[in-house]
C-alpha atoms as a PDB file:
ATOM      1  CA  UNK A   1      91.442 128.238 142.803  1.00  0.00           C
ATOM      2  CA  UNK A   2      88.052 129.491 140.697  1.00  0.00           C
ATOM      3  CA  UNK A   3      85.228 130.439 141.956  1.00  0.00           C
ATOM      4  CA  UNK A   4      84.073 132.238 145.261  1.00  0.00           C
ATOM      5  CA  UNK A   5      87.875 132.282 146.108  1.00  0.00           C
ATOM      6  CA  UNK A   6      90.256 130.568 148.628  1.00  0.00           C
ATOM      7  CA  UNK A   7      89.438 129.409 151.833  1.00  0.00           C
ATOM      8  CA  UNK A   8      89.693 132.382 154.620  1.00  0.00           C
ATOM      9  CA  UNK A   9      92.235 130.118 156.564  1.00  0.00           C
ATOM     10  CA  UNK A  10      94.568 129.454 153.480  1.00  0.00           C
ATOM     11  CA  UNK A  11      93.672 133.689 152.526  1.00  0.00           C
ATOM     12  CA  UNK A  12      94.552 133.914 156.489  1.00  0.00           C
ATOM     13  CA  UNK A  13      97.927 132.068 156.075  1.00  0.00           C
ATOM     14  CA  UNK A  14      98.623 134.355 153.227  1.00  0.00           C
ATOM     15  CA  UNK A  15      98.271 137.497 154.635  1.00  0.00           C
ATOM     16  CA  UNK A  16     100.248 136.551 158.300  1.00  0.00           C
ATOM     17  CA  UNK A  17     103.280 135.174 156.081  1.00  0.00           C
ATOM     18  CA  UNK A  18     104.040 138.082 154.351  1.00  0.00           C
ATOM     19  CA  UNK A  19     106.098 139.655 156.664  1.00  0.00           C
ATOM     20  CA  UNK A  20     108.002 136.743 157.390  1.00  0.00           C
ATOM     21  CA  UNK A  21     110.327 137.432 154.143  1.00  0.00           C
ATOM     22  CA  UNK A  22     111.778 140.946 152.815  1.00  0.00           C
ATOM     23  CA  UNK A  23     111.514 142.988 149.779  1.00  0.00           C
ATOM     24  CA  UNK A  24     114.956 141.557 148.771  1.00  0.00           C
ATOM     25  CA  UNK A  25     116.638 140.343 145.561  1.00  0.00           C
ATOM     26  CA  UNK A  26     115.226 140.626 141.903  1.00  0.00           C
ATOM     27  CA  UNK A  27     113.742 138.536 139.178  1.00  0.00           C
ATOM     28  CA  UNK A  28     116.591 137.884 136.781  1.00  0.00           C
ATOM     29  CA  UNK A  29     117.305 139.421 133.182  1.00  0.00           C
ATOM     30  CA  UNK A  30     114.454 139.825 130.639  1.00  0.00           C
ATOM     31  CA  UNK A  31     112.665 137.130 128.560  1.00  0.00           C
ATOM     32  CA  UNK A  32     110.422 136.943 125.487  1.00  0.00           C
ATOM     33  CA  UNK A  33     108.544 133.913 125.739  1.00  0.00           C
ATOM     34  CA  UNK A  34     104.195 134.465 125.451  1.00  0.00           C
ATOM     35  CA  UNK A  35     101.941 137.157 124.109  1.00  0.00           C
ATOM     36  CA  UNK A  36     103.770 139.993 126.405  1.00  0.00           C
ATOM     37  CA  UNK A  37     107.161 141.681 126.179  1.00  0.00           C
ATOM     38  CA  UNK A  38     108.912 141.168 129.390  1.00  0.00           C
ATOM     39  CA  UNK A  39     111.221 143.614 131.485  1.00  0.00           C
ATOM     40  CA  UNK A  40     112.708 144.905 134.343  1.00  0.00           C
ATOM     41  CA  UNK A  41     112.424 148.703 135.843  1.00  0.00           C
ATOM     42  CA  UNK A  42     114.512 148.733 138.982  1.00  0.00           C
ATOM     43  CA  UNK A  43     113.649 144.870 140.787  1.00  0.00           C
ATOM     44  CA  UNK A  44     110.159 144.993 139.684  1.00  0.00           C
ATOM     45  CA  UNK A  45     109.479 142.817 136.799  1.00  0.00           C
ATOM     46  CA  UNK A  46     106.650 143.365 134.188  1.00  0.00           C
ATOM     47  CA  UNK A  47     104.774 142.082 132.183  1.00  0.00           C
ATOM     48  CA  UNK A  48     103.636 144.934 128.998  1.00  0.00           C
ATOM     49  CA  UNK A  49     100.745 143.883 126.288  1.00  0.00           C
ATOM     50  CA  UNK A  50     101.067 146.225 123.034  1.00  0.00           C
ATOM     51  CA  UNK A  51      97.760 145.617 120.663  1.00  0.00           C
ATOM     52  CA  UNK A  52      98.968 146.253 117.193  1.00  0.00           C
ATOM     53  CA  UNK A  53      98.119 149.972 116.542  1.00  0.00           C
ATOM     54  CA  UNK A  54      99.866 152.793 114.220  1.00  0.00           C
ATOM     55  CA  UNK A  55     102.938 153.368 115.863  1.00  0.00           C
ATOM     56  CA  UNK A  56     102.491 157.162 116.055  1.00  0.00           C
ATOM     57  CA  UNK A  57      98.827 156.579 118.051  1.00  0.00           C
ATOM     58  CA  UNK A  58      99.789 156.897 121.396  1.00  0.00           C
ATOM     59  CA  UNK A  59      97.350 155.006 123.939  1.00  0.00           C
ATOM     60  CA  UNK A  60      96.092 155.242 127.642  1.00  0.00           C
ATOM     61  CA  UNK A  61      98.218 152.990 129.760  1.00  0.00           C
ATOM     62  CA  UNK A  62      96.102 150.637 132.312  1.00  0.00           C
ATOM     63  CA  UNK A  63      98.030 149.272 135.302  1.00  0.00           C
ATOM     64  CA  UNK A  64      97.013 145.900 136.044  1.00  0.00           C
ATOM     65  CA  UNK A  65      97.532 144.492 140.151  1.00  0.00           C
ATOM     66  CA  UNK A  66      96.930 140.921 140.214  1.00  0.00           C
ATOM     67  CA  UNK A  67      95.672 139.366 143.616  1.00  0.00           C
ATOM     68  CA  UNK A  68      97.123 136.600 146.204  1.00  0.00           C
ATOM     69  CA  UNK A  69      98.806 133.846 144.833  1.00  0.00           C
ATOM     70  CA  UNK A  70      98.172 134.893 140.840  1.00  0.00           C
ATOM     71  CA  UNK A  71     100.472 136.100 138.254  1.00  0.00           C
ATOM     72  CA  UNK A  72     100.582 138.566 135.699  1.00  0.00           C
ATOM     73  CA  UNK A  73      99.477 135.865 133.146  1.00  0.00           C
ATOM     74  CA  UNK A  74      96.762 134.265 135.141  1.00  0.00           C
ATOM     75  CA  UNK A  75      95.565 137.728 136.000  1.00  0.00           C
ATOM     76  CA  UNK A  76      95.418 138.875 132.064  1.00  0.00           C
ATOM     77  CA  UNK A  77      93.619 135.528 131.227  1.00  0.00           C
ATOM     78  CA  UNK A  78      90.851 135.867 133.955  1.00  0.00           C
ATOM     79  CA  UNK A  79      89.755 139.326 133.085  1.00  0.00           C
ATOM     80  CA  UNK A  80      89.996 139.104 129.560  1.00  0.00           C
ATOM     81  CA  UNK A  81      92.601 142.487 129.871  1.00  0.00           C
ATOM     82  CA  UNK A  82      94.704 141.559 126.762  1.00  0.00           C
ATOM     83  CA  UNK A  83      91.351 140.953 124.192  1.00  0.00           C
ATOM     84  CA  UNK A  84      90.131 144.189 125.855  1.00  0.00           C
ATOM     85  CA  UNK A  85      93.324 146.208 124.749  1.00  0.00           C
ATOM     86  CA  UNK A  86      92.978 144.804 121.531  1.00  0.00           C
ATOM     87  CA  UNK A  87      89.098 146.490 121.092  1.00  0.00           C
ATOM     88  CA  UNK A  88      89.775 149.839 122.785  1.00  0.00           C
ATOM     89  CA  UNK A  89      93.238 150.585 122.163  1.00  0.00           C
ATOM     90  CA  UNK A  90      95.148 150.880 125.170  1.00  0.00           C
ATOM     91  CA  UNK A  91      98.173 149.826 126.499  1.00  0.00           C
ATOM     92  CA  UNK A  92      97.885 147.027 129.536  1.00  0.00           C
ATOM     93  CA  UNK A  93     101.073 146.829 132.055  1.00  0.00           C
ATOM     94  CA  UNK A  94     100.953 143.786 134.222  1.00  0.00           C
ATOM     95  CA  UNK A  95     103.564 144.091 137.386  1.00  0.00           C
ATOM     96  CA  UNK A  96     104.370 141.241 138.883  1.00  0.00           C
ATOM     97  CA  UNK A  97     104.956 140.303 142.814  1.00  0.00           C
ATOM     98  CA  UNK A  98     107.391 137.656 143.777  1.00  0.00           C
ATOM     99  CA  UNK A  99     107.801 135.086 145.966  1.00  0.00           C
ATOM    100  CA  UNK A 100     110.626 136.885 147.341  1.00  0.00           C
ATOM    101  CA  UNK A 101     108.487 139.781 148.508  1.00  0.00           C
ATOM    102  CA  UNK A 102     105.549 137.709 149.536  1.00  0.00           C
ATOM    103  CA  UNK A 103     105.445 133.565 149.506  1.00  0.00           C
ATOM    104  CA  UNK A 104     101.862 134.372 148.354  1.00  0.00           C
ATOM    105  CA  UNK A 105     102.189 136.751 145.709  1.00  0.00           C
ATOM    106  CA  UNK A 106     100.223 138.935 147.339  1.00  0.00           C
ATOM    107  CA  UNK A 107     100.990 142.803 147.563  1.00  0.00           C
ATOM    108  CA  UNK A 108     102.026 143.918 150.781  1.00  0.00           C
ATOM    109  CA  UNK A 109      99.439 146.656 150.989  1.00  0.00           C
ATOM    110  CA  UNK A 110      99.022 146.784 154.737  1.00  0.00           C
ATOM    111  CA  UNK A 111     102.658 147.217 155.213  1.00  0.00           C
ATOM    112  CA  UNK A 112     103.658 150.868 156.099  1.00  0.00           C
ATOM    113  CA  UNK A 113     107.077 150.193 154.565  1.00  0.00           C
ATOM    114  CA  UNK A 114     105.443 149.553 151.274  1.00  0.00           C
ATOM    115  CA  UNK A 115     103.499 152.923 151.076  1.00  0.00           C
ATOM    116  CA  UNK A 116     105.688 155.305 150.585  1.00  0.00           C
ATOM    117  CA  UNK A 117     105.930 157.038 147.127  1.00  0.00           C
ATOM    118  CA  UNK A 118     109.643 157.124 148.338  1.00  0.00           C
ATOM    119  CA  UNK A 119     110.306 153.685 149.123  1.00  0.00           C
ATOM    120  CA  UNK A 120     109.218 149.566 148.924  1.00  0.00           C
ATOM    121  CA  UNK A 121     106.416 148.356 146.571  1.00  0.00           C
ATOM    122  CA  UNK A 122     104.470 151.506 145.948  1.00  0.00           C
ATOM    123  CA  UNK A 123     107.552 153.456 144.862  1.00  0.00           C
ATOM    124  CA  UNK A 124     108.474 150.653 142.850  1.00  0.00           C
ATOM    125  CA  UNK A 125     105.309 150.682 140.797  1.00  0.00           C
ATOM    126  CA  UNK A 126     105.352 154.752 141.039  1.00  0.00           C
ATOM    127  CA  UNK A 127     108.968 154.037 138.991  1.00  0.00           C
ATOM    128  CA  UNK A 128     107.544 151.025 136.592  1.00  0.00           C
ATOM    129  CA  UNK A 129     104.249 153.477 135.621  1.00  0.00           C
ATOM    130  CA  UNK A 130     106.341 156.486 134.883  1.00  0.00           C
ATOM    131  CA  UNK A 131     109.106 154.898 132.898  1.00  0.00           C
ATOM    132  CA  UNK A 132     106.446 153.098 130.860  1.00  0.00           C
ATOM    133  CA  UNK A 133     104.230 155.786 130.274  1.00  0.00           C
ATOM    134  CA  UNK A 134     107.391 157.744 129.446  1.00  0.00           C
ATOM    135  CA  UNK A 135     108.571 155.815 127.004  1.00  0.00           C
ATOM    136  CA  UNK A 136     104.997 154.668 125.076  1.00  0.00           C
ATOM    137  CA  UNK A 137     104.197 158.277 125.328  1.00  0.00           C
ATOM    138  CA  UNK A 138     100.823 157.079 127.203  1.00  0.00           C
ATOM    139  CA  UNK A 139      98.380 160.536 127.454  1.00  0.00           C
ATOM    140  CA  UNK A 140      98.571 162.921 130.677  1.00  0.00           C
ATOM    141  CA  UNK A 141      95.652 161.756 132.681  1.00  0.00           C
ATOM    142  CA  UNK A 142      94.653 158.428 130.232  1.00  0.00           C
ATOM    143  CA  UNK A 143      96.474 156.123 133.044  1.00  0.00           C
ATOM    144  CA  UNK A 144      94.002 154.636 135.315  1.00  0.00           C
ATOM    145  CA  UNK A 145      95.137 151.424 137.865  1.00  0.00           C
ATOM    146  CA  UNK A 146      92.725 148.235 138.025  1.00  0.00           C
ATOM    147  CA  UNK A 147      93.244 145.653 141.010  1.00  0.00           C
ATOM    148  CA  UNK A 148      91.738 142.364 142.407  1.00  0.00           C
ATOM    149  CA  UNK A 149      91.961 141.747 146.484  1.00  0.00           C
ATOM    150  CA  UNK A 150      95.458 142.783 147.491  1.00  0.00           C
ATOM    151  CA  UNK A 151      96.083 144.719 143.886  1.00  0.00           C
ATOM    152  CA  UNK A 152      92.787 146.316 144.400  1.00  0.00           C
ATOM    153  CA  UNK A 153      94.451 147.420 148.075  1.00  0.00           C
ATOM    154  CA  UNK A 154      97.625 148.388 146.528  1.00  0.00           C
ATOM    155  CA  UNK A 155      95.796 150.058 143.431  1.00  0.00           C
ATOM    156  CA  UNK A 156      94.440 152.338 146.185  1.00  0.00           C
ATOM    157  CA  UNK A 157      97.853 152.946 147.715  1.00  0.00           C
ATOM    158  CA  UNK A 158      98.984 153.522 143.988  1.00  0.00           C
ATOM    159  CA  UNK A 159      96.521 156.492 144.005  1.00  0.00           C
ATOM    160  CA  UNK A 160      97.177 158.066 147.204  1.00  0.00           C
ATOM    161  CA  UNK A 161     100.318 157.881 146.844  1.00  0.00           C
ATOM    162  CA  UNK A 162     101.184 159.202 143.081  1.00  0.00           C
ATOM    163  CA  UNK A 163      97.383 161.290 141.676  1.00  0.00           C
ATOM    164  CA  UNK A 164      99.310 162.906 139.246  1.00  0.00           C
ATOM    165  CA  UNK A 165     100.304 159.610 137.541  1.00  0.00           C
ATOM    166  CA  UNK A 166      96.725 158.237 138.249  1.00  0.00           C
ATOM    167  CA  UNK A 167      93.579 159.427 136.782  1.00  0.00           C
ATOM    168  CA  UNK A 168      91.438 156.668 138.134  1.00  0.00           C
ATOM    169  CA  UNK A 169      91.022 153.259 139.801  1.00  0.00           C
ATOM    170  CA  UNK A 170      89.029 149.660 139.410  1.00  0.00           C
ATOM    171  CA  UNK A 171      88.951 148.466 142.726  1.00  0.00           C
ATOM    172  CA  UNK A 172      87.680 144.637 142.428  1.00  0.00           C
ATOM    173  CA  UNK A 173      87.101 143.283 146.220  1.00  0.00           C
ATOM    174  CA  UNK A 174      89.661 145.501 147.956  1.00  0.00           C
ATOM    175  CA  UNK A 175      89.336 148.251 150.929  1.00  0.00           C
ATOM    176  CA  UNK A 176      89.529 151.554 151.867  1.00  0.00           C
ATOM    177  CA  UNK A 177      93.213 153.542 152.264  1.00  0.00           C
ATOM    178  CA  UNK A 178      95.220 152.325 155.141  1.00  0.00           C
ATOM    179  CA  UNK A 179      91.956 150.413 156.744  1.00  0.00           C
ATOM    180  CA  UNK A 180      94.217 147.962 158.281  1.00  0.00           C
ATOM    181  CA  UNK A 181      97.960 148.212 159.361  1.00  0.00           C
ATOM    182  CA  UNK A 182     100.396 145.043 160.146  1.00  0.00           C
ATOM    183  CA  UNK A 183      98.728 141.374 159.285  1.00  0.00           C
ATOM    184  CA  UNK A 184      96.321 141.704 162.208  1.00  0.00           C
ATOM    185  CA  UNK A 185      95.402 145.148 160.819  1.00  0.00           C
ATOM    186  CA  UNK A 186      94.936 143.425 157.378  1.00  0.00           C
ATOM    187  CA  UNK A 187      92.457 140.592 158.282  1.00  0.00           C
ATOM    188  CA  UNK A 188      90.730 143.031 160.442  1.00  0.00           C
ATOM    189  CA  UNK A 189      89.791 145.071 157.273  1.00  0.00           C
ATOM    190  CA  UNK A 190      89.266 142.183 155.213  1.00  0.00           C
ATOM    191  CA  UNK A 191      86.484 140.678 157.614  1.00  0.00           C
ATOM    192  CA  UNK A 192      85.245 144.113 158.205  1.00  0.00           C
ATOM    193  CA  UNK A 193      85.795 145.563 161.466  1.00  0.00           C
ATOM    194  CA  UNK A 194      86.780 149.333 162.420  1.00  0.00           C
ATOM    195  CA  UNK A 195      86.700 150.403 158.639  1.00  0.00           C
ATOM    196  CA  UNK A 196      86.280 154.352 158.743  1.00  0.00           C
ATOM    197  CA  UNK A 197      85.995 155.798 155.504  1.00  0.00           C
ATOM    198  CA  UNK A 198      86.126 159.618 156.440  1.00  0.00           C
ATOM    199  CA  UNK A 199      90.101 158.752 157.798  1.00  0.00           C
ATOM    200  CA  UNK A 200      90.892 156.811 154.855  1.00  0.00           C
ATOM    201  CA  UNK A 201      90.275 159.869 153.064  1.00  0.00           C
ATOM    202  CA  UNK A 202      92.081 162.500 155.347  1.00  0.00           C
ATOM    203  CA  UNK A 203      95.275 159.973 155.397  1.00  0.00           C
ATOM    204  CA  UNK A 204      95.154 159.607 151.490  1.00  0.00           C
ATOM    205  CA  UNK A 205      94.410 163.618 150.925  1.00  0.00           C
ATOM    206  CA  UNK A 206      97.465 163.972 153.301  1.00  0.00           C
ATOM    207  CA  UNK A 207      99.268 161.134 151.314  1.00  0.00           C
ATOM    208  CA  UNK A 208      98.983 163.087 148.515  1.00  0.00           C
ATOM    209  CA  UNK A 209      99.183 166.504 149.138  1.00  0.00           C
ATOM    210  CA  UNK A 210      95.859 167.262 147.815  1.00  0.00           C
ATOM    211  CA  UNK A 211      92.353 169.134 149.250  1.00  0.00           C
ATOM    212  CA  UNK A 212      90.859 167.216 146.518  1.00  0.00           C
ATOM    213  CA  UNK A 213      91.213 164.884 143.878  1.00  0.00           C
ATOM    214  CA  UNK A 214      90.088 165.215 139.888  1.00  0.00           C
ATOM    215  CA  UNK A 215      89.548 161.251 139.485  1.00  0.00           C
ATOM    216  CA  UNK A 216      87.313 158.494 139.065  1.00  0.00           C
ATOM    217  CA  UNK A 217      86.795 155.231 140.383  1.00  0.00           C
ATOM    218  CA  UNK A 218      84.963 152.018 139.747  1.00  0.00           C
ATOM    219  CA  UNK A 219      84.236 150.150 143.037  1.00  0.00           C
ATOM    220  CA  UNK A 220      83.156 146.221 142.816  1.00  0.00           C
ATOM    221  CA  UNK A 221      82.375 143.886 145.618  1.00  0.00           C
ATOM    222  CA  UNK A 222      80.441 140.398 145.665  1.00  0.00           C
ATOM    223  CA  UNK A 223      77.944 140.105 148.393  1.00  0.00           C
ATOM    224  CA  UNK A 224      79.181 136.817 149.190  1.00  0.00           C
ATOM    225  CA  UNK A 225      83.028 137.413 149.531  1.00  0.00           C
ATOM    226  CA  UNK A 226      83.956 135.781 152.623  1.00  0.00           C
ATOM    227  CA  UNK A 227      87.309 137.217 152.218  1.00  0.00           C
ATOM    228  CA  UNK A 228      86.797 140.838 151.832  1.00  0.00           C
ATOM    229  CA  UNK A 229      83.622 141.005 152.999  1.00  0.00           C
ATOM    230  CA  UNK A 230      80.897 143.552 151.626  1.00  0.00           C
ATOM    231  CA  UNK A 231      80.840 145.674 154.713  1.00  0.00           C
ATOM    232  CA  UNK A 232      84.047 147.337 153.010  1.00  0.00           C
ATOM    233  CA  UNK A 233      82.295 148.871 149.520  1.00  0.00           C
ATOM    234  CA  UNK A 234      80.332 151.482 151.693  1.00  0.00           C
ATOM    235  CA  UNK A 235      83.671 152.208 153.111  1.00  0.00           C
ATOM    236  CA  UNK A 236      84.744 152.898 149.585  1.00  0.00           C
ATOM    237  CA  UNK A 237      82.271 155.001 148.566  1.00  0.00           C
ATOM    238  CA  UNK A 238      82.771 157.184 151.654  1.00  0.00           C
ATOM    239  CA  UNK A 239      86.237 157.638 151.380  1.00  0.00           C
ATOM    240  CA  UNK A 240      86.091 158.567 147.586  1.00  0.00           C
ATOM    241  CA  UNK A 241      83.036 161.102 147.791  1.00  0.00           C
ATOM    242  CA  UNK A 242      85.463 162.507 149.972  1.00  0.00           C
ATOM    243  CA  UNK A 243      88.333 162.552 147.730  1.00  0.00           C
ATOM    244  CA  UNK A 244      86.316 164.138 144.661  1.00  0.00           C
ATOM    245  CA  UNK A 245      85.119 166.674 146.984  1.00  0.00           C
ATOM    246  CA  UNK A 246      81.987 165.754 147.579  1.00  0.00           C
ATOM    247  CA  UNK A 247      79.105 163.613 145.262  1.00  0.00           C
ATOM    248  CA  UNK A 248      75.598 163.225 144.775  1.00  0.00           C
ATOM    249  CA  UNK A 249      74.280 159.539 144.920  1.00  0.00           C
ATOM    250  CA  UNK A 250      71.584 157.956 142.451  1.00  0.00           C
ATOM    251  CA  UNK A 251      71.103 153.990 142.763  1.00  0.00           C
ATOM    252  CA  UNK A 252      69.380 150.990 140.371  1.00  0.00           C
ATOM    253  CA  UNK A 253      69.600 147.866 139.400  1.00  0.00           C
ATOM    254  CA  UNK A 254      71.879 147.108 136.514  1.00  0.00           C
ATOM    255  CA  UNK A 255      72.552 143.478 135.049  1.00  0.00           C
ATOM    256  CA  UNK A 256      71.231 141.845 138.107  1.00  0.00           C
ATOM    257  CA  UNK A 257      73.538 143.732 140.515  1.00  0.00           C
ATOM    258  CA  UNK A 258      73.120 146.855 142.838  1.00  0.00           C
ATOM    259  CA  UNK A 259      74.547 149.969 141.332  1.00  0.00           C
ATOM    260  CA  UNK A 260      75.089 153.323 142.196  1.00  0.00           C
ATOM    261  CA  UNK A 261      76.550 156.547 140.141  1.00  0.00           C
ATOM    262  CA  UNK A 262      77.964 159.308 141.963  1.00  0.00           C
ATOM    263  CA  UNK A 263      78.170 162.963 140.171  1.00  0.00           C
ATOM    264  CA  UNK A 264      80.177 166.210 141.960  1.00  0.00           C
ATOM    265  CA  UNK A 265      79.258 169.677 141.952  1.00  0.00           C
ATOM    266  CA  UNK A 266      79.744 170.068 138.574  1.00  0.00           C
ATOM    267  CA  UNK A 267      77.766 167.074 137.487  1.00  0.00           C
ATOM    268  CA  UNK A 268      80.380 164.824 135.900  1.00  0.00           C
ATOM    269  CA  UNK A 269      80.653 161.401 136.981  1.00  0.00           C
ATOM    270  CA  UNK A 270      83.165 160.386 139.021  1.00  0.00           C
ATOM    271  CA  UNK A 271      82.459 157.254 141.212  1.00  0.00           C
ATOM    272  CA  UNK A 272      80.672 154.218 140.247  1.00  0.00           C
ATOM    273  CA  UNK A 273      79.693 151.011 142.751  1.00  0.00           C
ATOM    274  CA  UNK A 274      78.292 147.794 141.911  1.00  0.00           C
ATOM    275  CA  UNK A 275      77.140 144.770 144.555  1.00  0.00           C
ATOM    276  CA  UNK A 276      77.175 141.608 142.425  1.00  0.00           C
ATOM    277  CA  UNK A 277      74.593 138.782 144.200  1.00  0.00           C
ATOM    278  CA  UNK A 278      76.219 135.352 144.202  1.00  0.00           C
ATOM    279  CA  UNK A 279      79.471 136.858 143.436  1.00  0.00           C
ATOM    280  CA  UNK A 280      82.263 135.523 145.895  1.00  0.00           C
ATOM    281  CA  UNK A 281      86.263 136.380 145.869  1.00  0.00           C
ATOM    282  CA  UNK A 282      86.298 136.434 142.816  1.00  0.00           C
ATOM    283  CA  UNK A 283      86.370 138.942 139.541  1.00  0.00           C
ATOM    284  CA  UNK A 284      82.964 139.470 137.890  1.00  0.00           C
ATOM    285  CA  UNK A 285      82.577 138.081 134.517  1.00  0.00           C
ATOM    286  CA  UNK A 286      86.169 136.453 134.401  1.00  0.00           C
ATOM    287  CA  UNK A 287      87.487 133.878 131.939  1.00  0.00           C
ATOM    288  CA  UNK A 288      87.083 130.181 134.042  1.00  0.00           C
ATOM    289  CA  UNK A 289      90.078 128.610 132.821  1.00  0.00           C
ATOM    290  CA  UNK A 290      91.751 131.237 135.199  1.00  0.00           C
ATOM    291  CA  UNK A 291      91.865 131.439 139.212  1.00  0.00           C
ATOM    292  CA  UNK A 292      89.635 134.015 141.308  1.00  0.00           C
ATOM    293  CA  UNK A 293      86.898 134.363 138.340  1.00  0.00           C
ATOM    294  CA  UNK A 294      83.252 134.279 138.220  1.00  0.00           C
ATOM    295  CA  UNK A 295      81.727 133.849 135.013  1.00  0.00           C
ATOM    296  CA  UNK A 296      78.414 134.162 135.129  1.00  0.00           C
ATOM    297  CA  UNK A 297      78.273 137.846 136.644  1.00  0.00           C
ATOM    298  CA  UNK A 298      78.392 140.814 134.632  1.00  0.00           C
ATOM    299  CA  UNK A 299      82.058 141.833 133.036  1.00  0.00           C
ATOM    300  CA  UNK A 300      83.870 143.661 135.577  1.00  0.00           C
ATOM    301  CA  UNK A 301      86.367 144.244 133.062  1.00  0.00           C
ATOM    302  CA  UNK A 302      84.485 146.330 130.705  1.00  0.00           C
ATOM    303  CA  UNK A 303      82.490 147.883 133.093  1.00  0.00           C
ATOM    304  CA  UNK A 304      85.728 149.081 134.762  1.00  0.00           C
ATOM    305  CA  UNK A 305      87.275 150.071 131.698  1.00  0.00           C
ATOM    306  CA  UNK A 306      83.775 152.376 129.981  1.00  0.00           C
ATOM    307  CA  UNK A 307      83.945 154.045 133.245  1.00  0.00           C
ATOM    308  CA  UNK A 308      87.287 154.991 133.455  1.00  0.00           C
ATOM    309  CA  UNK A 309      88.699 154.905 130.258  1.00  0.00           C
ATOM    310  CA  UNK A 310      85.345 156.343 128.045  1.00  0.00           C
ATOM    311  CA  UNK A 311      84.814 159.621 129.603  1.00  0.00           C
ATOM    312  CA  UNK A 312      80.979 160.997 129.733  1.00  0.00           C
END
């Protein structure tokens, strides 16, 4: 569905179903067919885009979490991720979530099981970004994670869970760390209520064994999401001032939307926020012939990708 996004019923439906089926059996053997090379790290299939580059140039690695009921292909066609790669040089992994894991394809990012660096989806894509970035020698610290609605959820997880493989996040109508546990937990988050940003901090510090993190982050959020709604991007922007230790806030107007720049102690820039009017559940700037895009607002995607990938 394109647009301002599903209906909150149907996004509703979603969300309360996932539990109803396990994290059990795996997509089957490896195939070749489309503009990505295809594979399998432990059950989780992927979905790996390679722009033609010298083969000794080794390139940042940018993790790509589709939402509810997308795939990897829809996702790469809506954000324009693969044409991207092809400009900048960079390497863009797609993982993919099955209808085995959730009838929705959504990521289970509310689900304490599916946390864990140790265990269910998290340590799955903990696995998938190491052996990748292992084997296309991607750069220590050039691997950021980019997410729409329940990616952008599990792209946080992703984070908290595994800094060290992380360097930075584009969260694209998602929510603060653990802001919601269980499916009433979830939709609770979603629509806004009890979001604490200060505790989504502490639990992700303690998550990771960190006092602080060196990272950056690119938070987006439409104010007319009905799914997510905007009360969670101030949520956000606590919880990561917290993580970097601590920022200093300046704020404008930038192609029509709100945004704000955040800068630590030392002065480098390490958060970024932007309010998009008109923009619904949807990603900013998207190709239409995809679901879950907005055209007309400014490109998410390369927004996202100068402030994490082009470091200033």
């Amino acid at each position: 569905m394109k647009g301002r996004g599903i209906p909150a019923a149907v996004a509703s439906a979603g969300l309360i179903a996932l539990v109803a089926i396990g994290a059990h059996g795996a997509p089957a053997g490896k195939k070749d067919e489309g503009p990505f090379k295809h594979g399998l790290v432990g059950r989780r299939a992927y979905r790996l885009y390679i722009p033609p580059r010298p083969p000794t140039e080794s390139l940042p690695l940018v993790v790509a979490l589709h939402g509810c009921w997308q795939t990897p292909e829809d996702f790469a066609l809506g954000t324009r991720l693969n044409e991207a790669a092809e400009r900048r040089g960079f390497l863009a992994l797609y993982p993919a979530q099955s209808r085995w894991d959730n009838p929705s394809r959504c990521w289970n990012w509310f689900d304490p099981a599916q946390q864990s660096r140790r265990s269910g989806e998290v340590a799955d894509l903990v696995a998938l970004v190491d052996a990748v970035g292992r084997e296309r020698e991607a750069p220590p610290k050039r691997v950021v994670a980019i997410g729409f609605s329940a990616g952008a959820f599990m792209a946080v997880n992703l984070l908290c869970a595994a800094p060290e493989l992380i360097s930075g996040v584009g969260v694209v109508a998602g929510g603060a760390y653990r802001c919601g546990l269980g499916p009433d937990g979830a939709l609770a988050c979603m629509r806004g209520h009890r979001l604490d940003g200060d505790a989504a901090a502490t639990a992700c510090l303690a998550a990771a064994g960190k006092s602080v993190l060196a990272i950056r982050a690119s938070l987006w959020q439409g104010d007319q999401d009905s799914i997510v709604t905007p009360a969670n991007l101030p949520a956000l922007e606590t919880m990561f001032t917290r993580l970097v230790g601590g920022a200093s806030k300046t704020s404008e107007t930038r192609d029509g939307s709100a945004h704000a720049r955040y800068r630590n102690r030392r002065g480098d820039l390490v958060i970024e926020s932007w309010l998009v009017p008109g923009l619904g559940h949807a990603w900013s700037g998207g190709d239409p012939r995809a679901t879950h895009t907005w055209p007309p607002g400014p490109s998410a995607t390369d927004r996202i990708l100068d402030f994490l990938l082009e470091r200033s």
